[in-house]
C-alpha atoms as a PDB file:
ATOM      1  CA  UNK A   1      13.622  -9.404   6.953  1.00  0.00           C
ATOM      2  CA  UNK A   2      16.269 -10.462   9.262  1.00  0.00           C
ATOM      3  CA  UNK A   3      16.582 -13.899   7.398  1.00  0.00           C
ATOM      4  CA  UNK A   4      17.073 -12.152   3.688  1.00  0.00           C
ATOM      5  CA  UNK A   5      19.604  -9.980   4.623  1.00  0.00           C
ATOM      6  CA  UNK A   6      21.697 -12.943   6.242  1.00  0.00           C
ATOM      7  CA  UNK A   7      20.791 -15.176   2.757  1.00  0.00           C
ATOM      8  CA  UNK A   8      20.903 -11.940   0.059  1.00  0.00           C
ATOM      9  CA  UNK A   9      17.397 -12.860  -0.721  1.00  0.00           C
ATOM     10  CA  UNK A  10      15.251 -10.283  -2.274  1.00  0.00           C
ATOM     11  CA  UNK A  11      11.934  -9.597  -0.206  1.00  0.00           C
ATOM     12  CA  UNK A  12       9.111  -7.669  -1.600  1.00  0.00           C
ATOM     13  CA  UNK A  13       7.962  -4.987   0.966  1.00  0.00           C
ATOM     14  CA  UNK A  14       4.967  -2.907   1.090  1.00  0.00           C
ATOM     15  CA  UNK A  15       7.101   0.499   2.311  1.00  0.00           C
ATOM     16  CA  UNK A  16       4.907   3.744   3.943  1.00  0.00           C
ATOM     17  CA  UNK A  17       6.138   7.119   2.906  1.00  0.00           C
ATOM     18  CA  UNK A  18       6.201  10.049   4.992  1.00  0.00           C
ATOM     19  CA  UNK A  19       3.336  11.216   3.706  1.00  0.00           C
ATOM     20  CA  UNK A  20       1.449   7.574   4.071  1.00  0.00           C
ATOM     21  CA  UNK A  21       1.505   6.522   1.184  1.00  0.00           C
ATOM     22  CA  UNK A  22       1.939   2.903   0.423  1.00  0.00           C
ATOM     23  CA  UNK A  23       3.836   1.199  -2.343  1.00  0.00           C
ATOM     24  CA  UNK A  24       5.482  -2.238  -2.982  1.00  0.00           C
ATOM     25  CA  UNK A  25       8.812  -2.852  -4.156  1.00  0.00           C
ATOM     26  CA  UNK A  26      10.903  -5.358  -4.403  1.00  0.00           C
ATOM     27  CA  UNK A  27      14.349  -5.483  -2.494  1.00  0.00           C
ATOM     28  CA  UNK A  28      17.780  -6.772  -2.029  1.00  0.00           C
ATOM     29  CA  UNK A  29      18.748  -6.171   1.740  1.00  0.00           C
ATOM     30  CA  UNK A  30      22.561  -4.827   1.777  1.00  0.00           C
ATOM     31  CA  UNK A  31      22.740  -3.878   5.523  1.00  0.00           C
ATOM     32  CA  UNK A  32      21.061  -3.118   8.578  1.00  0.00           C
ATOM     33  CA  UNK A  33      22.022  -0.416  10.835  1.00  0.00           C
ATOM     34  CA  UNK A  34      20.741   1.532  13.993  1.00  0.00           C
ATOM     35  CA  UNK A  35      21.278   5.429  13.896  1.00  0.00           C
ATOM     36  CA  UNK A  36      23.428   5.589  17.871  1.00  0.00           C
ATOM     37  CA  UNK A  37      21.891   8.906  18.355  1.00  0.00           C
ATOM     38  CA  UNK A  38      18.019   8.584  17.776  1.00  0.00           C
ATOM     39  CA  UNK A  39      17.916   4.731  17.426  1.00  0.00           C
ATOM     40  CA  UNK A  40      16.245   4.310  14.194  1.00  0.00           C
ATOM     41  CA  UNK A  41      16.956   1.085  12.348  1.00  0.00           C
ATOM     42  CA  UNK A  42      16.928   1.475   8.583  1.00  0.00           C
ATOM     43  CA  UNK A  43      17.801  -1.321   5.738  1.00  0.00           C
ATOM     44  CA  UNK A  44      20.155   0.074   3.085  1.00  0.00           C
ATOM     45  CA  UNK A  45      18.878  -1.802  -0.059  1.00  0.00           C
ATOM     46  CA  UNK A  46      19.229  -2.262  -4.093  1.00  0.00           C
ATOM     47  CA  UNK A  47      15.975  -1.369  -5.333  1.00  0.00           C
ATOM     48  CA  UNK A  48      14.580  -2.741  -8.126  1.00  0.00           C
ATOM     49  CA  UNK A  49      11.706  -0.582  -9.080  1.00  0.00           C
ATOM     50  CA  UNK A  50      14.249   2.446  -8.990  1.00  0.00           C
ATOM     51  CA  UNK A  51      17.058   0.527 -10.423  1.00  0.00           C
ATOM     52  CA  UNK A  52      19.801   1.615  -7.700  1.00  0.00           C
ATOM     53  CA  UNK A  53      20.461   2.062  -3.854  1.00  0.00           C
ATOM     54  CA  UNK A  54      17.860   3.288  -1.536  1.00  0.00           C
ATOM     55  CA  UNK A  55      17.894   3.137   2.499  1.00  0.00           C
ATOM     56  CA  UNK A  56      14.260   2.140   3.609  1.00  0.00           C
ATOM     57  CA  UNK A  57      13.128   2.768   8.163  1.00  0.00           C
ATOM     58  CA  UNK A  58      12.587   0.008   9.223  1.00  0.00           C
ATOM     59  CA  UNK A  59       9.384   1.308  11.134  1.00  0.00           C
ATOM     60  CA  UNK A  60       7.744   2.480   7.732  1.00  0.00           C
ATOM     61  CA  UNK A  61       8.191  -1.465   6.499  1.00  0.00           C
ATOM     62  CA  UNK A  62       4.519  -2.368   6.966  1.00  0.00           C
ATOM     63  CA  UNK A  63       4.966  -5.479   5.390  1.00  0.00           C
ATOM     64  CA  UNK A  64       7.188  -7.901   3.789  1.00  0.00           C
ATOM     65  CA  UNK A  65       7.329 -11.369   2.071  1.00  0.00           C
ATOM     66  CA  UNK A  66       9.974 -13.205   0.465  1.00  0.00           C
ATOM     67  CA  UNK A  67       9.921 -11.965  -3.217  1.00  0.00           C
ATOM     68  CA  UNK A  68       9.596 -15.413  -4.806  1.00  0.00           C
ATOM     69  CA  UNK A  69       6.217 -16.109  -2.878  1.00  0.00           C
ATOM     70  CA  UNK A  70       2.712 -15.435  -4.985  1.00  0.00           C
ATOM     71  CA  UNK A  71       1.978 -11.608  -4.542  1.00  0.00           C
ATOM     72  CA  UNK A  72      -1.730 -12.873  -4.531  1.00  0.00           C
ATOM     73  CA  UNK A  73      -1.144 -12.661  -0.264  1.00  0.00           C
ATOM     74  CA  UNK A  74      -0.997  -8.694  -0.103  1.00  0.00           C
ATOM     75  CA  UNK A  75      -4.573  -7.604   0.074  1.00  0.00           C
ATOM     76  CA  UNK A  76      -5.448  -4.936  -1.730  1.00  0.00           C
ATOM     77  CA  UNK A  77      -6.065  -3.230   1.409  1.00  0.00           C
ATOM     78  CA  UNK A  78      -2.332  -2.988   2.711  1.00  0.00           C
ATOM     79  CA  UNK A  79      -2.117  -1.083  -0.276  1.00  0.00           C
END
């Protein structure tokens, strides 16, 4: 995640709601920050399944590949 953020590469993720629930979506990392208070790290990003900005926690990021590798590598289980 680290490396598309520094290179503005979009990454697909497979992102865990509050509720648990599991979707994948593809991103373009804007910036990373830590909250100084309770320490959470969360990815501010352009996303492109809701057309606009959306911050993403990190810790709910189960998984995520660089988007222009063959989605054929998420089991349907991570899902």
């Amino acid at each position: 995640m680290d490396n598309a953020y520094r290179n503005n590469d979009p990454v697909t993720i497979i992102y865990k709601d509050r509720k648990g629930t599991k979707t994948s979506r593809m991103i373009e990392p804007l910036k990373v920050e830590t909250d100084p208070y309770s320490g959470v790290r969360r990815i501010e990003s352009y996303c492109y399944l809701r057309h606009a900005e959306r911050t993403f926690l990190l810790e709910r990021i189960v998984d995520a590949i660089p988007a222009d590798t063959e989605l054929s590598v998420i089991t349907k289980d991570s899902l």
